[in-house]
PDB file of N, CA and C in Angstrom:
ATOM      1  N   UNK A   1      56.540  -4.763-103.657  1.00  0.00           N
ATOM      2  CA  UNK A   1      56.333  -6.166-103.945  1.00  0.00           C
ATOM      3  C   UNK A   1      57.568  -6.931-103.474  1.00  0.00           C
ATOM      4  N   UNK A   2      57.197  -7.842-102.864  1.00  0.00           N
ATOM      5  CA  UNK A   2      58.509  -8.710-102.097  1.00  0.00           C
ATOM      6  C   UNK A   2      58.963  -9.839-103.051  1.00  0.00           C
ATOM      7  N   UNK A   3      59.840 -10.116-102.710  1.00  0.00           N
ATOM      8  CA  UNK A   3      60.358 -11.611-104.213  1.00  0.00           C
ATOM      9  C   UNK A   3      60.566 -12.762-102.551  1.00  0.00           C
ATOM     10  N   UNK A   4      61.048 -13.544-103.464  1.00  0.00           N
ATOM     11  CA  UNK A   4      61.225 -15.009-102.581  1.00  0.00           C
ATOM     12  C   UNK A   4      62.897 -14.482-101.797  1.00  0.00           C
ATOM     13  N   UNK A   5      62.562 -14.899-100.151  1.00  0.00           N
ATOM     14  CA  UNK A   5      63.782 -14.957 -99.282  1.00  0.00           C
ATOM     15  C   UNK A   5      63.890 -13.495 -98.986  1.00  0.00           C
ATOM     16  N   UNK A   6      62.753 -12.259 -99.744  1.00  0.00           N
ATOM     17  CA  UNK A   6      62.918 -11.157 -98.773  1.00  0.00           C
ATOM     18  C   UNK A   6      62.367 -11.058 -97.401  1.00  0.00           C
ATOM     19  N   UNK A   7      62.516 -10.213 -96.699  1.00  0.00           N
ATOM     20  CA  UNK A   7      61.960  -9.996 -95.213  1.00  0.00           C
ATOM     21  C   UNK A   7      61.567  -8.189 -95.501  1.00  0.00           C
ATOM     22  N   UNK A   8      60.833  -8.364 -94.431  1.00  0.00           N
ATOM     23  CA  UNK A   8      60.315  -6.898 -93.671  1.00  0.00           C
ATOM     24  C   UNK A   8      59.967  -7.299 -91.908  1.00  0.00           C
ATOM     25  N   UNK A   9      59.768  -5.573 -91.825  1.00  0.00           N
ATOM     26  CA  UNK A   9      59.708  -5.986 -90.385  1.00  0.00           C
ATOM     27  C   UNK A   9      60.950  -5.845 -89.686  1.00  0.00           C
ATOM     28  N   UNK A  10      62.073  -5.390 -90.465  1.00  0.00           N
ATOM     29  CA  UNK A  10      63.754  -5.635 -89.829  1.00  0.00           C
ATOM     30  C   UNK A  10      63.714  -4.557 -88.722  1.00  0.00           C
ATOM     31  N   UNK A  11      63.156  -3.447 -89.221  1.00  0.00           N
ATOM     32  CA  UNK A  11      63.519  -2.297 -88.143  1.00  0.00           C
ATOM     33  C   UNK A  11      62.763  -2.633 -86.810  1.00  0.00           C
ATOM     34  N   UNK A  12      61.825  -3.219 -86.469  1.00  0.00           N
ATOM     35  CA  UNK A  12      60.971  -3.643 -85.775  1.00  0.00           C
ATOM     36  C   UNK A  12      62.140  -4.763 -84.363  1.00  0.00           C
ATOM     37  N   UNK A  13      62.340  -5.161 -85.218  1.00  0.00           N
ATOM     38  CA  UNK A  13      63.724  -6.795 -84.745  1.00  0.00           C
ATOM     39  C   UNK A  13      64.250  -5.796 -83.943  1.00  0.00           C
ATOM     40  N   UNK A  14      65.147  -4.896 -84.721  1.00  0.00           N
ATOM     41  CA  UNK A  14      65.874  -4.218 -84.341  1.00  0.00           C
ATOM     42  C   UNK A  14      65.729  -3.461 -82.840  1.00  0.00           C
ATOM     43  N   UNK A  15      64.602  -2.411 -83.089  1.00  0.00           N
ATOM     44  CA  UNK A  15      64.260  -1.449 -82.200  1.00  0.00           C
ATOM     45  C   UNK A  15      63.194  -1.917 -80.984  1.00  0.00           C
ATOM     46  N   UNK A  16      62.571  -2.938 -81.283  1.00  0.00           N
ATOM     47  CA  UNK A  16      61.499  -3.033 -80.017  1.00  0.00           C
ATOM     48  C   UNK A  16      59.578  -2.657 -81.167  1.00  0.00           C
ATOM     49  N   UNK A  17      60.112  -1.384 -81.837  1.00  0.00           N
ATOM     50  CA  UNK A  17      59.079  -0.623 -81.843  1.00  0.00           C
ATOM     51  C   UNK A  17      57.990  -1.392 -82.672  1.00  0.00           C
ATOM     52  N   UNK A  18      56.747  -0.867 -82.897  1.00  0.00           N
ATOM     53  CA  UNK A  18      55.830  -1.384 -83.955  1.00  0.00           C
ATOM     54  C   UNK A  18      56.362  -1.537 -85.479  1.00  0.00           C
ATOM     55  N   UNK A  19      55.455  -2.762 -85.907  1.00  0.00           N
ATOM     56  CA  UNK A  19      56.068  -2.277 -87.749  1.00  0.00           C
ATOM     57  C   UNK A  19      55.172  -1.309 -87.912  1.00  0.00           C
ATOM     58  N   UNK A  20      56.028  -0.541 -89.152  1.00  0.00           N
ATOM     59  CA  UNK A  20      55.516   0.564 -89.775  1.00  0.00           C
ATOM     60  C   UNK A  20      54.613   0.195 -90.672  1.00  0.00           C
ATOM     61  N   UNK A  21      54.657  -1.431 -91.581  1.00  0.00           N
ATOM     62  CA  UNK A  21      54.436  -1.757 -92.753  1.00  0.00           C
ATOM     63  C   UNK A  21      53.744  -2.997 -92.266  1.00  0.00           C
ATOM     64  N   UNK A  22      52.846  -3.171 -93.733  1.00  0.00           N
ATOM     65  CA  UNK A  22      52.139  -4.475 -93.498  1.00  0.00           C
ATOM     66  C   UNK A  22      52.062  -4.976 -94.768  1.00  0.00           C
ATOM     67  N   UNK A  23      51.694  -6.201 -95.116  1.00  0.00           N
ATOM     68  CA  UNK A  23      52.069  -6.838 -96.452  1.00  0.00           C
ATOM     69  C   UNK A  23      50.918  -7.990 -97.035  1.00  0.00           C
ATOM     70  N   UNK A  24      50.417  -8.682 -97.905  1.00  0.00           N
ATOM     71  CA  UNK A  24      49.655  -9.020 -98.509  1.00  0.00           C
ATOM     72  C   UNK A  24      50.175  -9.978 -99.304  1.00  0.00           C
ATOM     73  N   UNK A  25      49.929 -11.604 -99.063  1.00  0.00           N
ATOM     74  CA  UNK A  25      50.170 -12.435 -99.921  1.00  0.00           C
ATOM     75  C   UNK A  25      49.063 -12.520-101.754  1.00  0.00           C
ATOM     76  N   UNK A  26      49.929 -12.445-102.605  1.00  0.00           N
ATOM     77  CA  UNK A  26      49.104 -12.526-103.541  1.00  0.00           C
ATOM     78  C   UNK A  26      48.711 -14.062-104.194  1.00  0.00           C
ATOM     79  N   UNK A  27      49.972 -14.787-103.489  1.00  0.00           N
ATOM     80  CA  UNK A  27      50.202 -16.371-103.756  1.00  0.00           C
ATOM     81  C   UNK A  27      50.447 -16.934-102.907  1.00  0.00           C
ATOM     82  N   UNK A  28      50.345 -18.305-102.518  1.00  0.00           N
ATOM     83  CA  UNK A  28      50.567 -19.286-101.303  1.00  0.00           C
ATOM     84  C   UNK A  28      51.998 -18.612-101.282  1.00  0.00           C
ATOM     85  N   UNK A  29      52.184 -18.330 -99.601  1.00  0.00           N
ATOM     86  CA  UNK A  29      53.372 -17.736 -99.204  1.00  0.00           C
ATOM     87  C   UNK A  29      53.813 -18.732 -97.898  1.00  0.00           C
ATOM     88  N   UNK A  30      55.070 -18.947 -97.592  1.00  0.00           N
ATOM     89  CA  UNK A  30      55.735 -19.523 -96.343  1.00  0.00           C
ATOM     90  C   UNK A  30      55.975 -18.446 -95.870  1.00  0.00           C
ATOM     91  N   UNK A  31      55.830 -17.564 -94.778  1.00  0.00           N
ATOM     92  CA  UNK A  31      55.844 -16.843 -93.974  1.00  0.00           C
ATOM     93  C   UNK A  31      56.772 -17.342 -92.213  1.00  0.00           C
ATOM     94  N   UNK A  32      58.014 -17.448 -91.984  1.00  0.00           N
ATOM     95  CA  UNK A  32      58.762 -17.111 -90.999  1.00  0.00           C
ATOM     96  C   UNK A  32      58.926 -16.012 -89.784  1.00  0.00           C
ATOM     97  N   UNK A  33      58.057 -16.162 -88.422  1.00  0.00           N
ATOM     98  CA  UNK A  33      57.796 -14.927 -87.943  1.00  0.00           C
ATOM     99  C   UNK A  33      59.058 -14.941 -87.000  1.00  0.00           C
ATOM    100  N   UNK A  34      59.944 -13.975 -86.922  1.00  0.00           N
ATOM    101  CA  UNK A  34      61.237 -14.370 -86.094  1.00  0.00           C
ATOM    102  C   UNK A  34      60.794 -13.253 -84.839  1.00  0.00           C
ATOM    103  N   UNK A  35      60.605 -13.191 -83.505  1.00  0.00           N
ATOM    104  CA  UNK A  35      59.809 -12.585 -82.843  1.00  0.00           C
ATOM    105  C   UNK A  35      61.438 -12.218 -82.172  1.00  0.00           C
ATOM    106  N   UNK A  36      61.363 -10.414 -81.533  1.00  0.00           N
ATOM    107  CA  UNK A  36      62.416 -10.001 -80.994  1.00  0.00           C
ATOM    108  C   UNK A  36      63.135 -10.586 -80.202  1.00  0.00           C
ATOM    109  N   UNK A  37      62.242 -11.045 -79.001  1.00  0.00           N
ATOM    110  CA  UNK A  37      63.037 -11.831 -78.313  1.00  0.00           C
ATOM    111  C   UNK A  37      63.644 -13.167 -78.730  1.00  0.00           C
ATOM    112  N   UNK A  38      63.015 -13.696 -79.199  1.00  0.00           N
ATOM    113  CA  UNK A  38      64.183 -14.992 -80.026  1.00  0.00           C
ATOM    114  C   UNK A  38      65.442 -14.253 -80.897  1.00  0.00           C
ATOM    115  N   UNK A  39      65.093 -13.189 -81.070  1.00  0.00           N
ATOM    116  CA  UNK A  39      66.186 -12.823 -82.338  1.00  0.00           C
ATOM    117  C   UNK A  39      67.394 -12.579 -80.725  1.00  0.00           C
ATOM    118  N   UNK A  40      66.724 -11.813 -79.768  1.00  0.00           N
ATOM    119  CA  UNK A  40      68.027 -11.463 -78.937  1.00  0.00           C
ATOM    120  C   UNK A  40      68.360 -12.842 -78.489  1.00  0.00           C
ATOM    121  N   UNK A  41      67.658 -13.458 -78.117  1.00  0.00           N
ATOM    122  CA  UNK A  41      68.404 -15.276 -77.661  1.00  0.00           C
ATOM    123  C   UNK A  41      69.188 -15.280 -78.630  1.00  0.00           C
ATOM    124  N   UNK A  42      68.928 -15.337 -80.067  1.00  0.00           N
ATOM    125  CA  UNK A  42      69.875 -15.775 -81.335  1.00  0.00           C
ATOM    126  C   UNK A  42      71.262 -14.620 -81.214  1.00  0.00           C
ATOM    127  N   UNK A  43      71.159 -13.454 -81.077  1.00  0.00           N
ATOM    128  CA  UNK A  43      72.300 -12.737 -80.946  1.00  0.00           C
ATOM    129  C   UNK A  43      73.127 -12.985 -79.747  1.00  0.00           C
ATOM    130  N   UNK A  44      72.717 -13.362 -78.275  1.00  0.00           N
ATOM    131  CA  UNK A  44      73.565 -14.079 -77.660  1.00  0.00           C
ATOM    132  C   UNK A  44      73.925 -15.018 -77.748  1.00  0.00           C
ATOM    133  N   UNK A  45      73.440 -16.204 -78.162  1.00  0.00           N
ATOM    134  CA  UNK A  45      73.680 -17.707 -77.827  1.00  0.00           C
ATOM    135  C   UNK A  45      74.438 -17.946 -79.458  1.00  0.00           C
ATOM    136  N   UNK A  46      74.200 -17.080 -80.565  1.00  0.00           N
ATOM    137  CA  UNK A  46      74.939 -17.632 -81.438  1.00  0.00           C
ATOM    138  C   UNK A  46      75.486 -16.367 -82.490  1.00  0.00           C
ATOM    139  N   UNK A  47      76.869 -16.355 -81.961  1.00  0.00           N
ATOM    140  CA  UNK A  47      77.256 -15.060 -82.460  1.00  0.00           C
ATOM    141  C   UNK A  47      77.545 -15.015 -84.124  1.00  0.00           C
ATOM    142  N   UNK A  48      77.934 -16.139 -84.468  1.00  0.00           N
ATOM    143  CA  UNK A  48      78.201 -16.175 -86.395  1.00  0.00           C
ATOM    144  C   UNK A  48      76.797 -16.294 -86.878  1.00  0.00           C
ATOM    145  N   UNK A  49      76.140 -17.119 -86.664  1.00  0.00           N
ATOM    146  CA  UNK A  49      74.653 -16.929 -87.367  1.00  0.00           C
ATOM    147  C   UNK A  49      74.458 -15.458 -87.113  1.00  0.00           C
ATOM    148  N   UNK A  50      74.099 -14.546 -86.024  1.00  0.00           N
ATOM    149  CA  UNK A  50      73.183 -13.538 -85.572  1.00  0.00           C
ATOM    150  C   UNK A  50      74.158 -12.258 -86.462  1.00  0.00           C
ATOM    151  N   UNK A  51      75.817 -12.722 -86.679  1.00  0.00           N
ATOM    152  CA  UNK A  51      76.445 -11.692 -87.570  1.00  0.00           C
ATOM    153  C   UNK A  51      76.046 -11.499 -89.125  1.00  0.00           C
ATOM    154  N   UNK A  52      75.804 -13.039 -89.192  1.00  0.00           N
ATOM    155  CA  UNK A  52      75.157 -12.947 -90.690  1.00  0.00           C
ATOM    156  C   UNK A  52      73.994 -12.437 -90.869  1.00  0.00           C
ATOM    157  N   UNK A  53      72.741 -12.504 -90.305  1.00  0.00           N
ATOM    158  CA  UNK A  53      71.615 -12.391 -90.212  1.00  0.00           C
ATOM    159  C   UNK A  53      71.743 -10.110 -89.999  1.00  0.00           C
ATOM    160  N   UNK A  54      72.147 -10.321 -88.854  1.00  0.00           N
ATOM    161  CA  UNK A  54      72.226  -9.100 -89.096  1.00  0.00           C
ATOM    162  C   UNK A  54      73.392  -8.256 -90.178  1.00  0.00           C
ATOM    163  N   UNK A  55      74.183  -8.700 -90.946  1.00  0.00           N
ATOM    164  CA  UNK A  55      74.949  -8.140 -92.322  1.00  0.00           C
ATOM    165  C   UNK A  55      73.744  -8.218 -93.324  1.00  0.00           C
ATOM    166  N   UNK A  56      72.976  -9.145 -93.355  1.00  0.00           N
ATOM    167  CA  UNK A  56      71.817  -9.279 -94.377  1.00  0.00           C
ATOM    168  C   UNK A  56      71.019  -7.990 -94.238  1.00  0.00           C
ATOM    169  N   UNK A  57      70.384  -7.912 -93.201  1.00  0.00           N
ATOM    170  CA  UNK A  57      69.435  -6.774 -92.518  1.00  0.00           C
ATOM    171  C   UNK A  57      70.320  -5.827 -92.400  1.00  0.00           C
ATOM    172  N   UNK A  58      70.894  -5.223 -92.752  1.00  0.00           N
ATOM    173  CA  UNK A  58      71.890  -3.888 -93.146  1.00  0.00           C
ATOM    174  C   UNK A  58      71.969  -3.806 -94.335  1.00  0.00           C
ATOM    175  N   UNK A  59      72.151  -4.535 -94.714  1.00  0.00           N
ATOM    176  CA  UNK A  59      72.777  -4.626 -96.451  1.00  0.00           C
ATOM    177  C   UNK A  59      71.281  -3.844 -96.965  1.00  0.00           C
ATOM    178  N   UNK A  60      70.048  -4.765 -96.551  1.00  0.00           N
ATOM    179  CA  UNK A  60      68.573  -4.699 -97.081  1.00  0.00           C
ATOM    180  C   UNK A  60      68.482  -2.788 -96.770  1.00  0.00           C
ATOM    181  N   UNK A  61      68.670  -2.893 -95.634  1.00  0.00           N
ATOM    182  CA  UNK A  61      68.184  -1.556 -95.487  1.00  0.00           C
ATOM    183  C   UNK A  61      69.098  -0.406 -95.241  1.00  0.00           C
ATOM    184  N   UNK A  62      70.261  -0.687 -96.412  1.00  0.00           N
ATOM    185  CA  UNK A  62      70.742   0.462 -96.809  1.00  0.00           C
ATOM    186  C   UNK A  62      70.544   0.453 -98.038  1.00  0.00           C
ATOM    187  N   UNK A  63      70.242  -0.489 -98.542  1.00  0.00           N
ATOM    188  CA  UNK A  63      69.262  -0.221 -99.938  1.00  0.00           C
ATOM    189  C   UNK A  63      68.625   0.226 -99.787  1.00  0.00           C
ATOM    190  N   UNK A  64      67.397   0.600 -99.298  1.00  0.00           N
ATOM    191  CA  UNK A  64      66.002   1.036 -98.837  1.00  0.00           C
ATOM    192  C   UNK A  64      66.061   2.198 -98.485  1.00  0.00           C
ATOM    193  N   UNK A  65      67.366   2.545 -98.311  1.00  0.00           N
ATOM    194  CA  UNK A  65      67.653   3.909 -97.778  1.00  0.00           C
ATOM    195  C   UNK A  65      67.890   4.792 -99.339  1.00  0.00           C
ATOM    196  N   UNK A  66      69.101   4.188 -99.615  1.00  0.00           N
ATOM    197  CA  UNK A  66      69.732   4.177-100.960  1.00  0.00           C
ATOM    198  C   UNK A  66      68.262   4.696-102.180  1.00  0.00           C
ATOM    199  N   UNK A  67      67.637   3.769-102.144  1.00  0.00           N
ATOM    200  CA  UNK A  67      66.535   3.736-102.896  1.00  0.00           C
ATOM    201  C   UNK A  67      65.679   5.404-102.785  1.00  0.00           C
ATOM    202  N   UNK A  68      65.220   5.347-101.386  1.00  0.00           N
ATOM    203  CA  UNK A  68      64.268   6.626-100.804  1.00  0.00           C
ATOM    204  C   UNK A  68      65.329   7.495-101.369  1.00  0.00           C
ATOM    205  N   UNK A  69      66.375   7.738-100.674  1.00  0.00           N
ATOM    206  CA  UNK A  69      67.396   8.977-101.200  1.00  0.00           C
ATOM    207  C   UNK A  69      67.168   9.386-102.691  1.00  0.00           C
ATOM    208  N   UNK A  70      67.426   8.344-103.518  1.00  0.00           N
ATOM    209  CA  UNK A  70      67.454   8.910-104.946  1.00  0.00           C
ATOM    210  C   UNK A  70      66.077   9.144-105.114  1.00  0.00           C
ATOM    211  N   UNK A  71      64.931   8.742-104.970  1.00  0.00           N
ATOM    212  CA  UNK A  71      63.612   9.389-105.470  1.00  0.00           C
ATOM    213  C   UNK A  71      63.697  10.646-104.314  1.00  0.00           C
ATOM    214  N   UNK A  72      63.654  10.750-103.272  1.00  0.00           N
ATOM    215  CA  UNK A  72      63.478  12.010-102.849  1.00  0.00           C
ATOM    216  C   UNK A  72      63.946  13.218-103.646  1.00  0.00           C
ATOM    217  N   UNK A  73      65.381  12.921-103.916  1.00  0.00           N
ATOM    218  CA  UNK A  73      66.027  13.648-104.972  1.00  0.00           C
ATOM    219  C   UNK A  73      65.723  14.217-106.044  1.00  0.00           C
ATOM    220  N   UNK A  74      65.119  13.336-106.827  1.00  0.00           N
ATOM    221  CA  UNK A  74      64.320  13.162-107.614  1.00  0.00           C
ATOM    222  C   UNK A  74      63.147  13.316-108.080  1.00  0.00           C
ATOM    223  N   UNK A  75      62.398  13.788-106.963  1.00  0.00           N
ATOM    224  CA  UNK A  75      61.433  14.855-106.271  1.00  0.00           C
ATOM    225  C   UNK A  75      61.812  16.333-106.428  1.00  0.00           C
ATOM    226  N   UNK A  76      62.778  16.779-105.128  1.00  0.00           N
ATOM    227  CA  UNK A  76      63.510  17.618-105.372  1.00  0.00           C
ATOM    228  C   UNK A  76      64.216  18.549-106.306  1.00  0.00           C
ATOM    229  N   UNK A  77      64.968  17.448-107.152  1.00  0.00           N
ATOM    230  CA  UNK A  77      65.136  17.668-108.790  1.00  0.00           C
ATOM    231  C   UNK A  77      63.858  18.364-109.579  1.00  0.00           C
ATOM    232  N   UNK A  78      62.634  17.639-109.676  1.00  0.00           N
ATOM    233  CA  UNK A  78      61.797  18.055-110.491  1.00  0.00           C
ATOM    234  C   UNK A  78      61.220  18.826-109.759  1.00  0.00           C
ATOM    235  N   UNK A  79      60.829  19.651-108.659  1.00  0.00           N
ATOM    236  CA  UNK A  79      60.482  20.594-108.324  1.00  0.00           C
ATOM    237  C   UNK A  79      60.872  21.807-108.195  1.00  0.00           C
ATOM    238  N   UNK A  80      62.573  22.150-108.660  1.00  0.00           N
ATOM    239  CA  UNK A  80      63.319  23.292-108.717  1.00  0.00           C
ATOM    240  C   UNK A  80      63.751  23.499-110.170  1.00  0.00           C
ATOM    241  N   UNK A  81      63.093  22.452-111.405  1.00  0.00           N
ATOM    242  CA  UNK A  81      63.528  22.890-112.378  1.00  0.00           C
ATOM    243  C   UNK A  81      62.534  23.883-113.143  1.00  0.00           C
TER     244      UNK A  81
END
């Protein structure tokens, strides 16, 4: 479930590749589609915005990482006890 001012789709920005994920408004949503190639215009043409933007999109998805890690674990955990 997404809250207000999250994103998905980052790894996508990132890599070129397809999203993995797809998402479902349950309430009137504003939806921002930032398409790769504008994001690379934005990383050349404006290097302090595109640093922030991308510190955000790191931050997000080393949580996400963070997150998977401990339930995998946690998995793991309860399957060797």
């Amino acid at each position: 479930m997404l809250k207000e001012n999250n994103f998905y789709g980052e790894l996508s920005i990132l890599d070129g590749r397809s999203h993995s994920a797809s998402v479902e408004a349950v309430e009137d949503t504003k939806v921002l589609i930032l398409h790769k190639r504008s994001m690379d215009k934005l990383l050349n043409e404006n290097p302090v915005t595109a640093f922030n933007i991308l510190r955000a999109m790191t931050i997000e998805i080393c949580e996400l990482l963070r997150q998977m890690n401990a339930k995998f674990m946690d998995m793991v955990n309860y399957v060797w006890e």
